[in-house]
PDB file of N, CA and C in Angstrom:
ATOM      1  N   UNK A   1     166.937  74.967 294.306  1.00  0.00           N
ATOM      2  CA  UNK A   1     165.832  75.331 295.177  1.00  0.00           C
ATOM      3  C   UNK A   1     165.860  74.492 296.454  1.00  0.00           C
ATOM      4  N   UNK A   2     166.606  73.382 296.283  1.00  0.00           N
ATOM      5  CA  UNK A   2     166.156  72.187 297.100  1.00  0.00           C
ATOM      6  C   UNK A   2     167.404  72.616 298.103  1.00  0.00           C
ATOM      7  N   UNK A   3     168.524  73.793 298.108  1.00  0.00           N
ATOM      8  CA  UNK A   3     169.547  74.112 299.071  1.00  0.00           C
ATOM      9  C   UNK A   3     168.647  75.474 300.161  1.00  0.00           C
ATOM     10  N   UNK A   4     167.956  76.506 298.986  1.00  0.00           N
ATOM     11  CA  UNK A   4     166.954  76.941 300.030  1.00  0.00           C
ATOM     12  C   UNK A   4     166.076  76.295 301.352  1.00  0.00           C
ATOM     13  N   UNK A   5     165.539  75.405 300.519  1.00  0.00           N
ATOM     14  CA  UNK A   5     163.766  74.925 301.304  1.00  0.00           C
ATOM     15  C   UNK A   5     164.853  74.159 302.702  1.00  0.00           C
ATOM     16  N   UNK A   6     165.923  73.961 302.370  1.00  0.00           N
ATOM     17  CA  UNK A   6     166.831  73.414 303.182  1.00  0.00           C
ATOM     18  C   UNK A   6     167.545  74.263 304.765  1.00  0.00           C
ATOM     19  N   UNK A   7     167.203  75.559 304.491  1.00  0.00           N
ATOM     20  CA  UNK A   7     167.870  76.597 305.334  1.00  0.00           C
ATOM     21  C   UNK A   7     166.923  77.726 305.808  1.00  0.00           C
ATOM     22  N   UNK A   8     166.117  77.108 305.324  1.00  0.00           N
ATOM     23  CA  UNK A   8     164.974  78.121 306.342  1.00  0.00           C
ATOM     24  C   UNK A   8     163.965  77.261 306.929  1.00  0.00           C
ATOM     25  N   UNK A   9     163.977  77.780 308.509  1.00  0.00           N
ATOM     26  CA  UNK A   9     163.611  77.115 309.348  1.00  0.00           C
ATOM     27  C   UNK A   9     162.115  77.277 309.969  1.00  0.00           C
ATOM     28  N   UNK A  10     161.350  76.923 310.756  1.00  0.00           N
ATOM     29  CA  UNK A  10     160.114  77.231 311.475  1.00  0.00           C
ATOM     30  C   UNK A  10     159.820  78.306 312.104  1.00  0.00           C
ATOM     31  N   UNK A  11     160.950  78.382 312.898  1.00  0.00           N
ATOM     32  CA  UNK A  11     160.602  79.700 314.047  1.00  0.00           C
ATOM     33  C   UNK A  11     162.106  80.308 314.061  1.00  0.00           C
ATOM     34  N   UNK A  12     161.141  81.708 313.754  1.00  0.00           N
ATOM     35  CA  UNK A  12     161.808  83.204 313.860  1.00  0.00           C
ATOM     36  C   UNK A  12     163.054  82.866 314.792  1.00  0.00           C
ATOM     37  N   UNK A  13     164.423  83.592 314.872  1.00  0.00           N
ATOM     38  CA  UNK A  13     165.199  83.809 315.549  1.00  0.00           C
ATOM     39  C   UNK A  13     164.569  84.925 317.272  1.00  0.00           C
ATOM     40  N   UNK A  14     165.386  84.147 318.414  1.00  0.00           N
ATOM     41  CA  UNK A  14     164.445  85.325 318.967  1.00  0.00           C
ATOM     42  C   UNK A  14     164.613  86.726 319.095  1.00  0.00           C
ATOM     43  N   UNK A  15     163.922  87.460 319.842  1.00  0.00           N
ATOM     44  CA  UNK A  15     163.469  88.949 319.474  1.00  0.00           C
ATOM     45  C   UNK A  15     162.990  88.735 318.128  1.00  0.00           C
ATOM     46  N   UNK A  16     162.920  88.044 317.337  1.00  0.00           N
ATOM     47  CA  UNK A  16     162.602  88.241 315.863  1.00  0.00           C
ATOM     48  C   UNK A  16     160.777  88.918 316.260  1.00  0.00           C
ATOM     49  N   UNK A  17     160.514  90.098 315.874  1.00  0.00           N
ATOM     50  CA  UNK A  17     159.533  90.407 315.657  1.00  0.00           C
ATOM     51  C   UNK A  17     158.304  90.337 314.628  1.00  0.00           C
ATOM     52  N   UNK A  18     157.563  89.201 313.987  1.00  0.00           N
ATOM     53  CA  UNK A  18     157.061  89.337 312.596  1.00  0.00           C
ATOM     54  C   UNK A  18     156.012  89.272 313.097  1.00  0.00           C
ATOM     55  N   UNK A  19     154.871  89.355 314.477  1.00  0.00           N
ATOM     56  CA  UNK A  19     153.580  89.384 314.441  1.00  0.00           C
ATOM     57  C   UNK A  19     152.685  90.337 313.810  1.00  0.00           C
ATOM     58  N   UNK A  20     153.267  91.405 312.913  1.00  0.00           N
ATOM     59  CA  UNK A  20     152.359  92.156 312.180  1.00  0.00           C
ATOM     60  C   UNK A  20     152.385  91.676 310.621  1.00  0.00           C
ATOM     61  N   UNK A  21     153.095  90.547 310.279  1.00  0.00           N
ATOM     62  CA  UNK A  21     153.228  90.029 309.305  1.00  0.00           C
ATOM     63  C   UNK A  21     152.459  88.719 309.217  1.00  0.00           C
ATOM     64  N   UNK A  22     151.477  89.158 308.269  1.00  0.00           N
ATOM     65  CA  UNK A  22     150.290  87.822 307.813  1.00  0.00           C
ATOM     66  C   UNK A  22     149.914  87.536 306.064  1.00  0.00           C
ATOM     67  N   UNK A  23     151.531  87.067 305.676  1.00  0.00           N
ATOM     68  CA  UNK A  23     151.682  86.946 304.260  1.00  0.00           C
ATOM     69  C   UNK A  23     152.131  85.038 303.821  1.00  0.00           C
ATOM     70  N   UNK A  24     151.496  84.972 302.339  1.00  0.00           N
ATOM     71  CA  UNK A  24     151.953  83.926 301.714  1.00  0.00           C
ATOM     72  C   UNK A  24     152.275  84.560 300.699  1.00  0.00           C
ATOM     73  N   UNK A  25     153.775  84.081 300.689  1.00  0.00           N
ATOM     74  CA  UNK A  25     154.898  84.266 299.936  1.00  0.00           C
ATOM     75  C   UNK A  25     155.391  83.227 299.039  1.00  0.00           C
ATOM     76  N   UNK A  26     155.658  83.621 297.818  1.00  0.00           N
ATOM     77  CA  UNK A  26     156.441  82.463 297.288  1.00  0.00           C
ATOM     78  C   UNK A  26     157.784  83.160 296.753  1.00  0.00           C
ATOM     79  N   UNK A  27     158.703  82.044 297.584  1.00  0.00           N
ATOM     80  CA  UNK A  27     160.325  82.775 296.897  1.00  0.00           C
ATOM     81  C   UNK A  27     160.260  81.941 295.555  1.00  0.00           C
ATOM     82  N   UNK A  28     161.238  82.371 294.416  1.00  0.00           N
ATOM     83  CA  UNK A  28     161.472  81.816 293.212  1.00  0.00           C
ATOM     84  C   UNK A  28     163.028  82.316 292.777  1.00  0.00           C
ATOM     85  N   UNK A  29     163.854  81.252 292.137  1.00  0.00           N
ATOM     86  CA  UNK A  29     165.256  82.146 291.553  1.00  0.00           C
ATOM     87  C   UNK A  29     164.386  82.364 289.753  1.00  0.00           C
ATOM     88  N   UNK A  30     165.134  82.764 289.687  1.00  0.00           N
ATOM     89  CA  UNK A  30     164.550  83.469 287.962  1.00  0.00           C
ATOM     90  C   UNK A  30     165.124  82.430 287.317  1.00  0.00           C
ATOM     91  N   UNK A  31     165.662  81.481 287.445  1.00  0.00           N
ATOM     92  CA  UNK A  31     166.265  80.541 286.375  1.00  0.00           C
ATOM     93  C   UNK A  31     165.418  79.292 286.637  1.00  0.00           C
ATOM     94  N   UNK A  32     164.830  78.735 287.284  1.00  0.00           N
ATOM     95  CA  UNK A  32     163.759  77.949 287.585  1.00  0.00           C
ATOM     96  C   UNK A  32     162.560  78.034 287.813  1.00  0.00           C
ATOM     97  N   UNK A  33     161.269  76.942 287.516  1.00  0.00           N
ATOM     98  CA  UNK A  33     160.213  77.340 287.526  1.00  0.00           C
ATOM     99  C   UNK A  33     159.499  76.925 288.758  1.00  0.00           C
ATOM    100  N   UNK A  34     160.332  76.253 289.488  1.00  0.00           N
ATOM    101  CA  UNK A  34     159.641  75.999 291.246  1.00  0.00           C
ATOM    102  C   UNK A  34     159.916  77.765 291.931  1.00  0.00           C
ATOM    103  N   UNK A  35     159.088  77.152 292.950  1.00  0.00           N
ATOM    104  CA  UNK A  35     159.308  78.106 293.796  1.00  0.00           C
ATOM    105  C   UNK A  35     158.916  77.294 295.467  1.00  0.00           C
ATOM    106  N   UNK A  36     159.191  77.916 296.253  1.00  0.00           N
ATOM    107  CA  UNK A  36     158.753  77.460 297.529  1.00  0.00           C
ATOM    108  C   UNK A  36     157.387  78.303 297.957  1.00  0.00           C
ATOM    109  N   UNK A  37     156.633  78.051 298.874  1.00  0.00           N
ATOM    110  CA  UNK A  37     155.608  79.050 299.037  1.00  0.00           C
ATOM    111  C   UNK A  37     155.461  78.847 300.999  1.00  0.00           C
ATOM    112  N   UNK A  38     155.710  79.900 301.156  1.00  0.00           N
ATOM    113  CA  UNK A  38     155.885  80.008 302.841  1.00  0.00           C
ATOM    114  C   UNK A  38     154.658  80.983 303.569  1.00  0.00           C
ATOM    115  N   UNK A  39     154.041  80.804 304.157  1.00  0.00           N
ATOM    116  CA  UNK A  39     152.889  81.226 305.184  1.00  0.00           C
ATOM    117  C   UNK A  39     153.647  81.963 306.218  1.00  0.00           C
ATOM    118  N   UNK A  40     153.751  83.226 306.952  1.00  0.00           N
ATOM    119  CA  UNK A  40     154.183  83.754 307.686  1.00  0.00           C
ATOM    120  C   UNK A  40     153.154  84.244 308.517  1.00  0.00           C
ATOM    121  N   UNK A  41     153.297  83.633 309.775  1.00  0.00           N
ATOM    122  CA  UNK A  41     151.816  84.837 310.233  1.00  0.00           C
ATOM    123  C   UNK A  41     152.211  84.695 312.248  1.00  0.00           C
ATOM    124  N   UNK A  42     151.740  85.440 312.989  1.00  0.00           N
ATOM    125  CA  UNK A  42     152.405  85.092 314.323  1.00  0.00           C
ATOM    126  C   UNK A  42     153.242  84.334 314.914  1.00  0.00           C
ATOM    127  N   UNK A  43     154.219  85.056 314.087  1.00  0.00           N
ATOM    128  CA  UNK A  43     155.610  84.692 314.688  1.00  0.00           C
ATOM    129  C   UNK A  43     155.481  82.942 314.664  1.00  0.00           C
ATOM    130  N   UNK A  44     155.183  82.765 313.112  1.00  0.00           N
ATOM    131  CA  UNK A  44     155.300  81.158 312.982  1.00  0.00           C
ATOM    132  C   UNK A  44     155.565  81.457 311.278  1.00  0.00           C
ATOM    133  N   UNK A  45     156.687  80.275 310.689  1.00  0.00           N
ATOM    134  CA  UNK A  45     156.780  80.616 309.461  1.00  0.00           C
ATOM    135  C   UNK A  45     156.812  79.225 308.629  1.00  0.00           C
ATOM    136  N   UNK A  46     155.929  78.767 308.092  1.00  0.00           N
ATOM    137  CA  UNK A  46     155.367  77.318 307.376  1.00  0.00           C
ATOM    138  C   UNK A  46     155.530  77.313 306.349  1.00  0.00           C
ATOM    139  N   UNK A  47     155.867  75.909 305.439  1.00  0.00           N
ATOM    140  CA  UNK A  47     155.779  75.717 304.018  1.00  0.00           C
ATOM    141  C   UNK A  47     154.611  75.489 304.004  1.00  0.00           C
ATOM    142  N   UNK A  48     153.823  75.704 302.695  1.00  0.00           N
ATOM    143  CA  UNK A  48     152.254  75.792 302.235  1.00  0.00           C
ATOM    144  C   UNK A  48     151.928  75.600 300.422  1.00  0.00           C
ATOM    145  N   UNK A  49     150.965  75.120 300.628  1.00  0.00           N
ATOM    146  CA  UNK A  49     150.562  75.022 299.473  1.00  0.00           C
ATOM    147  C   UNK A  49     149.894  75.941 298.561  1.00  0.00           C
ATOM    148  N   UNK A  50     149.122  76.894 299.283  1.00  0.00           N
ATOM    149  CA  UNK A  50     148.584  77.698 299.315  1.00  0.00           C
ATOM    150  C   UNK A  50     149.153  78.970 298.421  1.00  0.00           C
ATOM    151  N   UNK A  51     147.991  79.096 297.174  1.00  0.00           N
ATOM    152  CA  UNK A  51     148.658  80.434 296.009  1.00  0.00           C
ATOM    153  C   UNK A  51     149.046  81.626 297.179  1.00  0.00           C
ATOM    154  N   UNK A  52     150.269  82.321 296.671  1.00  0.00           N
ATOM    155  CA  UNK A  52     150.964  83.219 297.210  1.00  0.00           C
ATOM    156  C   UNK A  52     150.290  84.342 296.894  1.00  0.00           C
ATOM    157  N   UNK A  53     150.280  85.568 297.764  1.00  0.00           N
ATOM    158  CA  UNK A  53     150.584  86.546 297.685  1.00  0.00           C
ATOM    159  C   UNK A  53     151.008  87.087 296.468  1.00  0.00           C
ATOM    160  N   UNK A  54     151.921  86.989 296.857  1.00  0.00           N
ATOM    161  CA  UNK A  54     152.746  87.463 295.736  1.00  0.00           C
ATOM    162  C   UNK A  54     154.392  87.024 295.805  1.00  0.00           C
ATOM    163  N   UNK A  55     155.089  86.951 294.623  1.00  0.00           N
ATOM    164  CA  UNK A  55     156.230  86.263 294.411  1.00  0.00           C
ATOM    165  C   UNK A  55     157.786  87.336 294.913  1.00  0.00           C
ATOM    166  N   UNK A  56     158.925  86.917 295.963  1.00  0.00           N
ATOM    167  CA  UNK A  56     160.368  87.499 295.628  1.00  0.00           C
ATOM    168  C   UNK A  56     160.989  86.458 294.658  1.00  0.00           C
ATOM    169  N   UNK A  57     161.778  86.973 293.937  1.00  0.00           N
ATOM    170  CA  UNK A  57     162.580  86.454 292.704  1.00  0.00           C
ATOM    171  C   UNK A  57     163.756  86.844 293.196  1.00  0.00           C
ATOM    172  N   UNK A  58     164.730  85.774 292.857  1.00  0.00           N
ATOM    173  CA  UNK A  58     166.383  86.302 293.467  1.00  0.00           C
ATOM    174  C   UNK A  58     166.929  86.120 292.375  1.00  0.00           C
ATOM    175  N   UNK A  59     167.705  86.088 291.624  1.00  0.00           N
ATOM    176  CA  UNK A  59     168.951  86.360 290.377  1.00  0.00           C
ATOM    177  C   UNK A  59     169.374  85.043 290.420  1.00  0.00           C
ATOM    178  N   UNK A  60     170.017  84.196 292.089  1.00  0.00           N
ATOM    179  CA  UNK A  60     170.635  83.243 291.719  1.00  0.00           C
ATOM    180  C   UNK A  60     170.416  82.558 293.339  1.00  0.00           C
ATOM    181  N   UNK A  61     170.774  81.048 293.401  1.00  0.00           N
ATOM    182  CA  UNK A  61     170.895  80.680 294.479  1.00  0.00           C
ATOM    183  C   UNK A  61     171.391  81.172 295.744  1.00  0.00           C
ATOM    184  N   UNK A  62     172.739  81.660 294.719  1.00  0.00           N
ATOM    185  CA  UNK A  62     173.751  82.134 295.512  1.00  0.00           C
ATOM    186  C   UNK A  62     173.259  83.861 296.457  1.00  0.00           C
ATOM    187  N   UNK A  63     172.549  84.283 295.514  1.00  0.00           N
ATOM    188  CA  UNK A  63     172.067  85.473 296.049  1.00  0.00           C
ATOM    189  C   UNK A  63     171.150  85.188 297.120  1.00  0.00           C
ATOM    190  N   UNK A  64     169.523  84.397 297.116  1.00  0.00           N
ATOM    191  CA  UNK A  64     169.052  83.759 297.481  1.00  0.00           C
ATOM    192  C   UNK A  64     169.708  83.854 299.039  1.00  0.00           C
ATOM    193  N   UNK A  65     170.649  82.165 299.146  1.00  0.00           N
ATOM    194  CA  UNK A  65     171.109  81.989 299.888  1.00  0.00           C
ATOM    195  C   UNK A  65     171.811  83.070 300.995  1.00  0.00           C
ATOM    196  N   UNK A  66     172.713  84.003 300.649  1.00  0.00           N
ATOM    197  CA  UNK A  66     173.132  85.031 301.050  1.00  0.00           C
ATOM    198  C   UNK A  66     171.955  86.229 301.864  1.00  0.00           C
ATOM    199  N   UNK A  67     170.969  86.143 300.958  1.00  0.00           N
ATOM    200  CA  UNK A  67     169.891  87.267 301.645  1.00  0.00           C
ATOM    201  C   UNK A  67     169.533  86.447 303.341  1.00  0.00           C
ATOM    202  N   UNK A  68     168.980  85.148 302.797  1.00  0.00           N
ATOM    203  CA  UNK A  68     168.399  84.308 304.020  1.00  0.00           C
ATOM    204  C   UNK A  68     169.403  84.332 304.938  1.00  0.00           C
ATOM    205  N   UNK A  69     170.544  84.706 304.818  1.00  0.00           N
ATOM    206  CA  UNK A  69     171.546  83.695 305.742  1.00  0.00           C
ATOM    207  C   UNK A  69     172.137  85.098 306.542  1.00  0.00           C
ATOM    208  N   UNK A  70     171.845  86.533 305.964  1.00  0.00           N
ATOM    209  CA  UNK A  70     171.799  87.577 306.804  1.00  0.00           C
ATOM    210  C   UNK A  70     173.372  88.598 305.859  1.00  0.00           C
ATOM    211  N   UNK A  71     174.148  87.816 305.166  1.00  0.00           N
ATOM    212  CA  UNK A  71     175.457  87.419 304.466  1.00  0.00           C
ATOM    213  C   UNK A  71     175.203  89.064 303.449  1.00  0.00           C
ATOM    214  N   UNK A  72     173.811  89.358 303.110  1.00  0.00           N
ATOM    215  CA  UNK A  72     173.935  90.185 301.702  1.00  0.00           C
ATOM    216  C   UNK A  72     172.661  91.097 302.179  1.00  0.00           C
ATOM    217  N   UNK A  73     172.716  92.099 301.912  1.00  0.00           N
ATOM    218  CA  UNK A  73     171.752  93.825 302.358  1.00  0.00           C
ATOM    219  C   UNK A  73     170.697  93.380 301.243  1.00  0.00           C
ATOM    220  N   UNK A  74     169.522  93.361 301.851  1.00  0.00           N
ATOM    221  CA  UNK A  74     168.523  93.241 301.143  1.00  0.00           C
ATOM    222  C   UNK A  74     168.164  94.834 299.698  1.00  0.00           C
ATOM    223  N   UNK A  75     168.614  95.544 300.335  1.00  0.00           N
ATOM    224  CA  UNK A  75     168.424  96.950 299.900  1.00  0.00           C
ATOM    225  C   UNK A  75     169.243  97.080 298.633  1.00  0.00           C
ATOM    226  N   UNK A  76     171.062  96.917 298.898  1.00  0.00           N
ATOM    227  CA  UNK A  76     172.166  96.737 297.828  1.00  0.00           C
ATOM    228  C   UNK A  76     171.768  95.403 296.680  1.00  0.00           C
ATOM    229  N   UNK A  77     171.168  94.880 296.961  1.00  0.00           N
ATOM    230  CA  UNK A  77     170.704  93.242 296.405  1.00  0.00           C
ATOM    231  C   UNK A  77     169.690  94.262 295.408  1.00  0.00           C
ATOM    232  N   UNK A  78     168.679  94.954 295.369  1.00  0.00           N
ATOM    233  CA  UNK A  78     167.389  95.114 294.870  1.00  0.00           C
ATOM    234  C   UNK A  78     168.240  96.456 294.086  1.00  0.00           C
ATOM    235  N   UNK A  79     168.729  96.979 294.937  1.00  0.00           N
ATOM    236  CA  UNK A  79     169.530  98.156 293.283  1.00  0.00           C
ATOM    237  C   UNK A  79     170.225  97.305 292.458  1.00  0.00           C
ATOM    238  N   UNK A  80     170.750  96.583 292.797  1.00  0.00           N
ATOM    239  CA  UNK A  80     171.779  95.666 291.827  1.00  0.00           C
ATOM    240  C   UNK A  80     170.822  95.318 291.057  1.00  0.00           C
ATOM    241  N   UNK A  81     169.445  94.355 291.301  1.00  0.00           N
ATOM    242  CA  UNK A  81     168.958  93.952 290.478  1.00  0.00           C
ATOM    243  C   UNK A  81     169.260  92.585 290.494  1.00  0.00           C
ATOM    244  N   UNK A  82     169.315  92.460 291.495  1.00  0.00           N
ATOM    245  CA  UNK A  82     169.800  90.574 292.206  1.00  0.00           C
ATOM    246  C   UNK A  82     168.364  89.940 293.147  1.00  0.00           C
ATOM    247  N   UNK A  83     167.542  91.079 293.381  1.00  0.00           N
ATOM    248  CA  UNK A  83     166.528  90.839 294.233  1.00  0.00           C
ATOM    249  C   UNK A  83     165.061  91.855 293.277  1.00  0.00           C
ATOM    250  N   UNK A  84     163.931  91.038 293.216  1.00  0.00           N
ATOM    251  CA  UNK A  84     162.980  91.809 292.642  1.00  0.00           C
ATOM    252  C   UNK A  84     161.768  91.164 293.283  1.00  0.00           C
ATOM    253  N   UNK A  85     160.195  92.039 293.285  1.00  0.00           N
ATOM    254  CA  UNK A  85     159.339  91.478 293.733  1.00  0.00           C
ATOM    255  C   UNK A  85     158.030  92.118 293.083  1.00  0.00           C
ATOM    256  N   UNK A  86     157.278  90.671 293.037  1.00  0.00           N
ATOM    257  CA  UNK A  86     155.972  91.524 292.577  1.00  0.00           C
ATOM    258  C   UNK A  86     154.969  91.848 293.384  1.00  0.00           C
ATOM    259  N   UNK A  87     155.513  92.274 294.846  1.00  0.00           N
ATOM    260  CA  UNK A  87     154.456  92.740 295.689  1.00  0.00           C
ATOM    261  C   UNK A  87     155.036  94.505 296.158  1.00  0.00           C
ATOM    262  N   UNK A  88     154.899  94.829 297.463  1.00  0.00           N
ATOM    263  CA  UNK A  88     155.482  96.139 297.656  1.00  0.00           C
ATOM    264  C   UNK A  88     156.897  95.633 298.580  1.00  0.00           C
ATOM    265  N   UNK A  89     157.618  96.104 297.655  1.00  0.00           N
ATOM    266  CA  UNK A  89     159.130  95.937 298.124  1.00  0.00           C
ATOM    267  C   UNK A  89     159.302  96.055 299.898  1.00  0.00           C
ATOM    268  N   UNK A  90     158.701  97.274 300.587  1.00  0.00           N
ATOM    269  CA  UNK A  90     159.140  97.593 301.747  1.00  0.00           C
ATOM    270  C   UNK A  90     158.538  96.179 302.717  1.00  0.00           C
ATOM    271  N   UNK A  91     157.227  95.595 302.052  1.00  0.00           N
ATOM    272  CA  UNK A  91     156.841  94.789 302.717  1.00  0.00           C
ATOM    273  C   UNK A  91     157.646  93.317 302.291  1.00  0.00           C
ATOM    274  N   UNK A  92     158.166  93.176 301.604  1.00  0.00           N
ATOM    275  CA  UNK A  92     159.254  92.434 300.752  1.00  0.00           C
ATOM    276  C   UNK A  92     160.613  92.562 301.770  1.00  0.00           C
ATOM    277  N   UNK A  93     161.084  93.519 301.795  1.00  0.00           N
ATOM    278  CA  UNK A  93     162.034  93.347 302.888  1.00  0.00           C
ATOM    279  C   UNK A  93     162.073  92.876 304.130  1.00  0.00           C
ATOM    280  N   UNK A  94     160.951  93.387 304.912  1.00  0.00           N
ATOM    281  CA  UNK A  94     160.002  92.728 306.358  1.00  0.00           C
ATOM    282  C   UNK A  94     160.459  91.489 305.933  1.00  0.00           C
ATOM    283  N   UNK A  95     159.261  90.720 305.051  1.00  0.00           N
ATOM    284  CA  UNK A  95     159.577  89.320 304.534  1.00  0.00           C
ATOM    285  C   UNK A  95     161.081  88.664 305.055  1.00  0.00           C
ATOM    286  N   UNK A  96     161.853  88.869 303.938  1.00  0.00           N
ATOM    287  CA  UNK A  96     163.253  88.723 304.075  1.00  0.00           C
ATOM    288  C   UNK A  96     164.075  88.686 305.534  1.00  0.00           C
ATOM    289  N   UNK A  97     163.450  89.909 306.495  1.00  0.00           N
ATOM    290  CA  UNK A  97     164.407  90.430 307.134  1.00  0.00           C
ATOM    291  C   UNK A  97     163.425  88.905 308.686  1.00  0.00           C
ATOM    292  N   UNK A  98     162.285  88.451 308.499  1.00  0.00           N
ATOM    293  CA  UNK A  98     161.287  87.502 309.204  1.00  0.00           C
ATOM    294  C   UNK A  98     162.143  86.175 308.584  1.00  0.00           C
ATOM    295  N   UNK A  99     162.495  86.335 307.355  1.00  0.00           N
ATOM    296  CA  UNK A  99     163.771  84.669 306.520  1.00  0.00           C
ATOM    297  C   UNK A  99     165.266  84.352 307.232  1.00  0.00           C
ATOM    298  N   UNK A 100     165.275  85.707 307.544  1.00  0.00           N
ATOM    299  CA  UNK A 100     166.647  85.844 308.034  1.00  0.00           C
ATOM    300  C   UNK A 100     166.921  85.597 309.373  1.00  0.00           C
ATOM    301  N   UNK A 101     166.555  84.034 309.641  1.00  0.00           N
ATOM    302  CA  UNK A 101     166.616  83.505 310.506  1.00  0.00           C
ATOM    303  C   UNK A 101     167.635  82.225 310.860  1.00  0.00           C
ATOM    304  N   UNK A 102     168.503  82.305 310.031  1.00  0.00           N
ATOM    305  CA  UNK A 102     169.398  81.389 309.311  1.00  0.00           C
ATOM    306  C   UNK A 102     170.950  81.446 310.091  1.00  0.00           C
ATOM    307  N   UNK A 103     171.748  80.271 310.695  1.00  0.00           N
ATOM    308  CA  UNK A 103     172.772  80.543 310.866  1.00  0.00           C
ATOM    309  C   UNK A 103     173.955  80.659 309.389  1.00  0.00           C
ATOM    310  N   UNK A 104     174.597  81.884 309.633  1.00  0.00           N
ATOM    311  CA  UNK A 104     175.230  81.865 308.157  1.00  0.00           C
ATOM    312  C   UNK A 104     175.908  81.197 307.990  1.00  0.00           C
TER     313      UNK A 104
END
């Protein structure tokens, strides 16, 4: 977890568009019981303490890592069954695609 919280950064890449996005999120891999919990809201993206929303779950670090880093299709990830969420997926991707701010 501690290679995630490591690679995602404060502010959006630019053009990054997320001002219609006003979510607390908590990412989690399924093999551990941390999770990170991130605040997204005008085009500002914070670690928080604050109960989530609702949770994305990734399969593995490695997957994880790959989504954030732009490396792996959020879409091919979630048929596989490498990516799951207990909120509404489409807004789950937004999420992801607001993470994917990462040099790969």
């Amino acid at each position: 977890m501690h290679r995630l919280k490591a690679h995602i950064t404060d502010a959006p890449k630019p053009g990054m568009e997320i001002q219609n996005l006003d979510v607390c999120v908590a990412l989690c891999l399924e093999s551990e019981s941390e999770s990170i919990v991130l605040r997204i809201q005008a085009n500002q993206i914070d670690f928080c303490e604050n109960d989530p929303d609702w949770t994305i779950y990734f399969a593995s670090e490695m997957t994880a890592l790959a989504l954030l880093s732009g490396q792996a299709n959020p879409i091919e990830q979630f048929m596989a069954g490498e990516l799951r969420s207990s909120g509404y997926i489409v807004t789950t991707f937004r999420v992801l695609q607001a993470l994917t701010v990462l040099d790969p």
